[in-house]
Structure formats: structure tokens, C-alpha cells
Protein backbone atom coordinates (compact mmCIF):
# COMPACT_ATOMS: atom_id res chain seq x y z
CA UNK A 1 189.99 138.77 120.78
CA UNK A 2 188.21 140.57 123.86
CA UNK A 3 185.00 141.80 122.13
CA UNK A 4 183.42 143.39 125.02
CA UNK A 5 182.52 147.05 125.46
CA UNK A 6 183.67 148.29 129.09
CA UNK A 7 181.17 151.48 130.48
CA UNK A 8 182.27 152.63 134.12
CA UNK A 9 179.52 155.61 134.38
CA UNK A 10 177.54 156.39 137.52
CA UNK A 11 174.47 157.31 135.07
CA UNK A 12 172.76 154.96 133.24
CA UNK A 13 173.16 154.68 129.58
CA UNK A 14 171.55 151.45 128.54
CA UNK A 15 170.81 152.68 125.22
CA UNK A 16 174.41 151.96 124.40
CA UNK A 17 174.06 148.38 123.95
CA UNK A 18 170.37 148.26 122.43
CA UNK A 19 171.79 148.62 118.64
CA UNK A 20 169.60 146.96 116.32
CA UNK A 21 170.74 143.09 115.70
CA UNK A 22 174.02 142.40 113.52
CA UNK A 23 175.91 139.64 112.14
CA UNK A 24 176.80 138.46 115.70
CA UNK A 25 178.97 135.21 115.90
CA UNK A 26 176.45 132.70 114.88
CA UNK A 27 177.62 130.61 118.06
CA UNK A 28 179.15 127.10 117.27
CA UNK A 29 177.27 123.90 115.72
CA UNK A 30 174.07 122.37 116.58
CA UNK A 31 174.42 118.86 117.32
CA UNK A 32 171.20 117.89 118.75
CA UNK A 33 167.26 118.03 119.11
CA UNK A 34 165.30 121.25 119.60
CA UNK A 35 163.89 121.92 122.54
CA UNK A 36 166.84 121.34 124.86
CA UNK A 37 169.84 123.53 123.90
CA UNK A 38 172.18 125.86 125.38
CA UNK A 39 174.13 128.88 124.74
CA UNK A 40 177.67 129.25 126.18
CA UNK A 41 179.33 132.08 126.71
CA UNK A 42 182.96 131.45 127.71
CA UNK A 43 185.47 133.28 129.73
CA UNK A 44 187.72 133.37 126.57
CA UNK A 45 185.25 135.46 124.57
CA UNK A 46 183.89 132.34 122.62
CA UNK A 47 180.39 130.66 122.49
CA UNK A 48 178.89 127.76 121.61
CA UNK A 49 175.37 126.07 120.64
CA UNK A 50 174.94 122.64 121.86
CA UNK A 51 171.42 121.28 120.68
CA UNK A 52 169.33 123.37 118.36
CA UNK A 53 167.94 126.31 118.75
CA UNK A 54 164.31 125.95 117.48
CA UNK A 55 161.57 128.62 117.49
CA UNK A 56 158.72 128.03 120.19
CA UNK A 57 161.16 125.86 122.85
CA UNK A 58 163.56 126.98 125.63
CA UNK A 59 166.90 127.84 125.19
CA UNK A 60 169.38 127.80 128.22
CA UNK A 61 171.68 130.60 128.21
CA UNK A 62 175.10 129.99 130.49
CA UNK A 63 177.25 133.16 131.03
CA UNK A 64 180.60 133.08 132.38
CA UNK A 65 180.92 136.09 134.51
CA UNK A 66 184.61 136.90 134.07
CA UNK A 67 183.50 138.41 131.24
CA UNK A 68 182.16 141.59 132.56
CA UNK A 69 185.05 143.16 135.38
CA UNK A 70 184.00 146.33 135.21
CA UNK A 71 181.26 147.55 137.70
CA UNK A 72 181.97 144.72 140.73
CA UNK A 73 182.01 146.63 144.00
CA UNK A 74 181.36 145.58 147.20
CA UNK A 75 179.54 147.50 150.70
CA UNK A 76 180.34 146.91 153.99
CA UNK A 77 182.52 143.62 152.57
CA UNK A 78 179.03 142.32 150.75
CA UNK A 79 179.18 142.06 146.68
CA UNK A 80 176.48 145.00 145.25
CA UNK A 81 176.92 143.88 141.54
CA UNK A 82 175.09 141.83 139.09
CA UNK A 83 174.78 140.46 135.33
CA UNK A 84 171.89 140.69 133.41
CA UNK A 85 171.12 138.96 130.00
CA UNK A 86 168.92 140.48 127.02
CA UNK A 87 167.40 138.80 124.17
CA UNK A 88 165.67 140.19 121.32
CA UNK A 89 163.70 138.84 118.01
CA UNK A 90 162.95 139.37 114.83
CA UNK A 91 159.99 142.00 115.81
CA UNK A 92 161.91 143.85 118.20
CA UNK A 93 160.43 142.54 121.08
CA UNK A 94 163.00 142.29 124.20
CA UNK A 95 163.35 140.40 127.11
CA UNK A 96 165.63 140.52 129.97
CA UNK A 97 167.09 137.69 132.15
CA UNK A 98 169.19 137.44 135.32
CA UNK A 99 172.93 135.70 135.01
CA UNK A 100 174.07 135.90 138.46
CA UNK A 101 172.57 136.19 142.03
CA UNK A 102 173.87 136.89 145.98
CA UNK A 103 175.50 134.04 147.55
CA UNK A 104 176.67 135.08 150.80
CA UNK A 105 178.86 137.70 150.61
CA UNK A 106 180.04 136.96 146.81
CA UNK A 107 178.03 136.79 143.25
CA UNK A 108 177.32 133.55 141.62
CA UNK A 109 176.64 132.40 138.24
CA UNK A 110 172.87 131.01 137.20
CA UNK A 111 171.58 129.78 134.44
CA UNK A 112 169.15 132.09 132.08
CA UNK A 113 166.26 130.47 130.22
CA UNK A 114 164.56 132.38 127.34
CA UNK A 115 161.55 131.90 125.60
CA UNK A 116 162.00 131.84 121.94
CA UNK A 117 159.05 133.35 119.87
CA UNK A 118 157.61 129.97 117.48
CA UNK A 119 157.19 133.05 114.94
CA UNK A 120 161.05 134.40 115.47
CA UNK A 121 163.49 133.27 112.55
CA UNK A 122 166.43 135.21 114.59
CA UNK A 123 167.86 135.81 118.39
CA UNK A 124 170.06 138.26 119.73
CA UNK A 125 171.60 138.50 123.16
CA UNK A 126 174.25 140.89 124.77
CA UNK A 127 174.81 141.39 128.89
CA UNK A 128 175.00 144.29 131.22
CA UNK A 129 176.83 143.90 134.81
CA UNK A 130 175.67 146.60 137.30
CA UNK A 131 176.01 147.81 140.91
CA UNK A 132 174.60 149.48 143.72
CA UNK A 133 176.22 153.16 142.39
CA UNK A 134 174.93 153.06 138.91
CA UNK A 135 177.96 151.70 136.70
CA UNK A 136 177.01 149.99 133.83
CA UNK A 137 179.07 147.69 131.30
CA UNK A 138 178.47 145.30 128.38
CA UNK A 139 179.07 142.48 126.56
CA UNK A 140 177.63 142.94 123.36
CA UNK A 141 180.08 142.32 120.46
CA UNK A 142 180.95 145.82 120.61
CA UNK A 143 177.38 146.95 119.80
CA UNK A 144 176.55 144.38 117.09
CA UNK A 145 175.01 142.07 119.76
CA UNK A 146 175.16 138.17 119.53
CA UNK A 147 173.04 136.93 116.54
CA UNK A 148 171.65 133.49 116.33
CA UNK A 149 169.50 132.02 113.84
CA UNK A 150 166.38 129.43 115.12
CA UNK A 151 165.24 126.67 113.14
CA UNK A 152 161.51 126.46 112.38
CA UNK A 153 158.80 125.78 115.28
CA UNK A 154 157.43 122.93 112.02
CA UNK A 155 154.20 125.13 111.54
CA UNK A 156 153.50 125.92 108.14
CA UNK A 157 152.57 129.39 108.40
CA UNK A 158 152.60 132.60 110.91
CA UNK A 159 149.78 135.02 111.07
CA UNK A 160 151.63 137.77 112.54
CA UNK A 161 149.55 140.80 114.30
CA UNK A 162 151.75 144.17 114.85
CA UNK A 163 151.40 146.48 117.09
CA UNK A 164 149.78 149.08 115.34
CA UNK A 165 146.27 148.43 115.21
CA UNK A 166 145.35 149.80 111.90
CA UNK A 167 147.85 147.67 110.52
CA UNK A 168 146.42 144.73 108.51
CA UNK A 169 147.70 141.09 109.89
CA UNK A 170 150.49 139.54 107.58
CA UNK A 171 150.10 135.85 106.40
CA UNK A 172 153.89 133.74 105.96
CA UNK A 173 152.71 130.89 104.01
CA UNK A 174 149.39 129.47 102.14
CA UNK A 175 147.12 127.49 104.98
CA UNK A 176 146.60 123.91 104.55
CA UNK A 177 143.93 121.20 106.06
CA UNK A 178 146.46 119.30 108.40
CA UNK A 179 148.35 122.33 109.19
CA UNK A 180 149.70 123.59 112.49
CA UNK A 181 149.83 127.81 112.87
CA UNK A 182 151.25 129.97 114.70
CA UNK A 183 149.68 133.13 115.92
CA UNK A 184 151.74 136.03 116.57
CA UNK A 185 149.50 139.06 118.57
CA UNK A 186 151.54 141.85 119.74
CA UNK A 187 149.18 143.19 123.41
CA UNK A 188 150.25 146.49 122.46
CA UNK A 189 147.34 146.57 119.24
CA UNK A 190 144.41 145.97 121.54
CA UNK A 191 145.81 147.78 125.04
CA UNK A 192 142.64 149.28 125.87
CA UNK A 193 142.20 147.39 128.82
CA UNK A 194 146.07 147.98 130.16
CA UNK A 195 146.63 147.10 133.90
CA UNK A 196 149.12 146.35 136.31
CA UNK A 197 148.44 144.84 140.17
CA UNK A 198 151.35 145.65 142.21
CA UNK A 199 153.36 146.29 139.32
CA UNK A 200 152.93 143.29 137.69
CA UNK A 201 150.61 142.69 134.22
CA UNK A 202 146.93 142.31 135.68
CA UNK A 203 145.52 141.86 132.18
CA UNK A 204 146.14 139.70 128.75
CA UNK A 205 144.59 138.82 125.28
CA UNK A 206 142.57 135.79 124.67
CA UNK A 207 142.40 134.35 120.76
CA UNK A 208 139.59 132.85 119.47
CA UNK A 209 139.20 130.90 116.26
CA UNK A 210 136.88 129.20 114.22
CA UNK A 211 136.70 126.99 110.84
CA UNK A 212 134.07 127.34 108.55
CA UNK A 213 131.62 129.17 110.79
CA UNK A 214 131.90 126.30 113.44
CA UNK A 215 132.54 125.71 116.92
CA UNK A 216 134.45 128.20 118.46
CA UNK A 217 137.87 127.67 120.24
CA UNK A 218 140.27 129.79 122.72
CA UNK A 219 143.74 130.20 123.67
CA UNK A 220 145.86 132.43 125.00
CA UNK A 221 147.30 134.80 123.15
CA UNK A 222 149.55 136.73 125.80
CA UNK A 223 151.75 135.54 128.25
CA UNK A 224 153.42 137.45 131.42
CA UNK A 225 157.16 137.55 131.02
CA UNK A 226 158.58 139.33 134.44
CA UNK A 227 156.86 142.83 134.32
CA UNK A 228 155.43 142.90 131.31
CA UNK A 229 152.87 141.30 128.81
CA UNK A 230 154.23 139.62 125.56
CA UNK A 231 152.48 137.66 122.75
CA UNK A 232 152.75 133.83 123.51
CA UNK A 233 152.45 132.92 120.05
CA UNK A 234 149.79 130.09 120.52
CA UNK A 235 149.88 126.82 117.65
CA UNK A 236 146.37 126.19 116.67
CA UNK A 237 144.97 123.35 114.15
CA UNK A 238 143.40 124.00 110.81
CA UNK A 239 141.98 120.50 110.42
CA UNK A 240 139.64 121.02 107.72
CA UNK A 241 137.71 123.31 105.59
CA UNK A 242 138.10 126.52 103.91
CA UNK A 243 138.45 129.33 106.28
CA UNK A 244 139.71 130.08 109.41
CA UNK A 245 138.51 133.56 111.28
CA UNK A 246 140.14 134.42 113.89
CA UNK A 247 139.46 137.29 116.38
CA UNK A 248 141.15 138.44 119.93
CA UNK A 249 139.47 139.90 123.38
CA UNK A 250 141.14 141.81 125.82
CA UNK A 251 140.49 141.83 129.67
CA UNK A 252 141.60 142.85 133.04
CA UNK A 253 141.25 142.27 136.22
CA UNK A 254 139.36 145.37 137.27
CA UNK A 255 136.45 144.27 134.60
CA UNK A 256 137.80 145.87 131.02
CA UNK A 257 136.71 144.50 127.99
CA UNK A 258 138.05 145.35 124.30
CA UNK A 259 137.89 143.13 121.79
CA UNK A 260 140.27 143.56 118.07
CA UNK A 261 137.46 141.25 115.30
CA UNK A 262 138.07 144.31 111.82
CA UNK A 263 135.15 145.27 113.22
CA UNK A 264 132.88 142.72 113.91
CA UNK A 265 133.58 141.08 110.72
CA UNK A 266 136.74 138.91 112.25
CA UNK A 267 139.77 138.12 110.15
CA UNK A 268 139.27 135.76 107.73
CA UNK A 269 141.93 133.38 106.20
CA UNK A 270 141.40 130.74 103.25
CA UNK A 271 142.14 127.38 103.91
CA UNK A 272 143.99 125.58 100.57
């Protein structure tokens, strides 16, 4: 069945395939090891998983473009269309990816690679084809969007950071000595020090984290994903003792300096 939603407009309306994630199709089996799989999307309005998709590794997305015909023009015999992929997780967070690029005088397929979240439990994907005089059309399962579920990144727990600042951080799972966990920090809570350098990101977050009141350790927390800043959910150890605090610092390149530590008193989790 063709489950594709066709939009010829010459305004944009990309709020029409943005719906919040559905049932989806699953996409097919996973027959292999994390950290090297791919989603297919066929001409015949099927996909399939090979590998699995794990949270915290790659996933290759493969889009055949026969499924978007709507929107391909051309100017002065030169193609002026394009595909674009989306993919969004569990906390709303969205990323964009591109499908197709200029060869000559035509449009070819690429590959997309996304990111997936080590915290994210859930992906879901749809397309949008556009041109040079503002058409847009999707792919998105009629609005539902394409819904995959990840297997665990194999830490124990996710400390998870929203973007609202006066929001206190949520804890998956009891800590353990020996554990691996994942840090989730959303840039918006600490955006103080907000910058872009020739319209690209010219800031981050930096975590820091210490057991037991000792030595203190750094990673970071942010990551630049095209235009924009995005949590990079770092995996830190809790060898030993009885409490992790953690704390983040935010900086730019223009000298800003914020820090997010419950003021002063850093956020303190017990070690099990």
C-alpha cells in the first residue's frame, strides 16, 4: 500500500509531517550486532532493519527516492529538487539529514547516518523532497512517522537533564560500583552563554564528575550536529564508592561562562 502523504504547495508547511511519534512499521528483523545497521526504505513502500539498532551507535539510513515524485522540477534543464531525512527520540529532540545530492544535471541517492541518543529507547524518521519554488512533500506514514525501537546502549542507568532548568534531573536505574552511565544534558537548561560563528554553534557544555569528593573528571556534554547544539550523551564510570556529583559549565567562544552545579552544591547521586 502507498503510505506516503503527497503536498504540492509553493508555501512551506513543514509542520504537516512533525506529528508526534506513532506506531510506525517497526521495520523488519534485526539480524546482527549493534553498531553497524541500516534502515531501508524501498521503492515498494517497505523497510527493513539489517543489524541492530542500539542506542549510542550509528545507524545508516538508505532512502529510495522514487518514493517522493512530487516536487522534482528542473531550471534551465538542471534538477532543483532534493530529499531530506528527519529523525526524532524519545525527548523530542530532532535531527535532520540529507538523502540525495546534485550529480550533474540529475539528483542522486546518498546514504544518511544518524546519531542515536545512548539515552533514546525509541526512533522515528519520515522524509521531505523539496525544490527551488517551495513545494514540499512527505513520506511519513501518513503522519504517524516511522517508529523504531533501539536496544540498550548496556549502561545501567541514565541521568537525564531536561531542558527546563528548574526541573530536577531524573535517575533510570539504582547506580552500581562497576557501572557504566549515561548522561543525558539538554544545552537548552544552561544557554546562558548561547552563540553562533557564522551561523554555526560557537559554544557547548562541558560535564564534570566526581566520586566520593575525589579527583575530578570532564567530558563533553554537547555535541554540534549541523547548525545546532545537541546533548552527546557522554558514558562515564562509577568505579567505586558511594556518590557520584556531577555538575556542568557552559562556554563560548567570545569568553561566556555559566555553570548549572543546584547551586554550588552539585548533584549528588548514591552509589549502591
Amino acid at each position: 500500500m502507498t503510505r506516503i502523504v503527497w503536498l504540492a504547495a509553493l508555501a512551506a508547511c513543514a509542520g504537516s509531517a512533525t506529528t508526534a511519534p506513532g506506531s510506525g512499521t517497526g521495520g523488519g528483523k534485526a539480524d546482527g550486532d549493534g553498531g553497524d545497521a541500516t534502515l531501508a526504505f524501498h521503492g515498494d513502500f517497505t523497510e527493513t532493519t539489517t543489524g541492530t539498532l542500539v542506542a549510542g551507535t550509528t545507524v545508516r539510513v538508505t532512502y529510495d527516492l522514487s518514493r517522493l515524485q512530487t516536487c522534482r522540477a528542473e531550471s534551465d534543464g538542471i534538477a532543483v529538487w532534493g530529499v531530506t531525512g528527519f529523525a526524532r527520540f524519545d525527548d523530542g529532540t530532532t535531527v535532520s539529514f540529507a538523502l540525495s545530492q546534485p550529480d550533474g544535471v540529475d539528483v542522486t541517492p546518498i546514504d544518511g547516518e544518524v546519531e542515536l541518543p545512548a539515552s533514546a529507547t525509541h526512533v522515528s524518521l519520515w522524509f521531505q523532497a523539496t525544490n527551488e519554488w517551495g513545494c514540499n512533500a512527505y513520506d511519513s506514514d501518513y503522519g504517524a512517522n516511522y517508529t523504531f525501537a533501539l536496544a540498550s546502549s548496556g549502561a545501567q542507568a541514565v541521568l537525564e537533564f531536561a531542558s527546563d532548568p528548574s526541573a530536577a534531573p531524573t535517575q533510570s536505574a539504582a547506580l552500581h560500583a562497576g557501572d557504566e552511565v549515561v548522561v543525558h544534558y539538554e544545552p537548552d537548561r544552561l544557554a546562558q552563554c548561547y552563540a553562533l560563528s557564522n551561523e554555526m554553534p560557537a559554544w557547548g557544555i562541558t560535564l564534570y564528575w566526581q566520586l566520593d569528593g575525589g579527583a575530578v573528571n570532564s567530558t563533553s556534554a554537547s555535541r554540534v550536529d549541523g547548525d545546532v547544539l545537541v546533548a552527546a550523551d557522554p558514558t562515564i564510570p562509577v568505579t567505586g564508592g558511594s556518590d557520584l556529583a556531577l555538575w556542568f559549565e557552559a562556554t563560548s567562544v567570545y569568553g561566556c561562562d555559566a555553570y548549572d552545579s543546584a547551586y554550588g552544591a552539585n548533584y549528588h547521586f548514591q552509589i549502591q
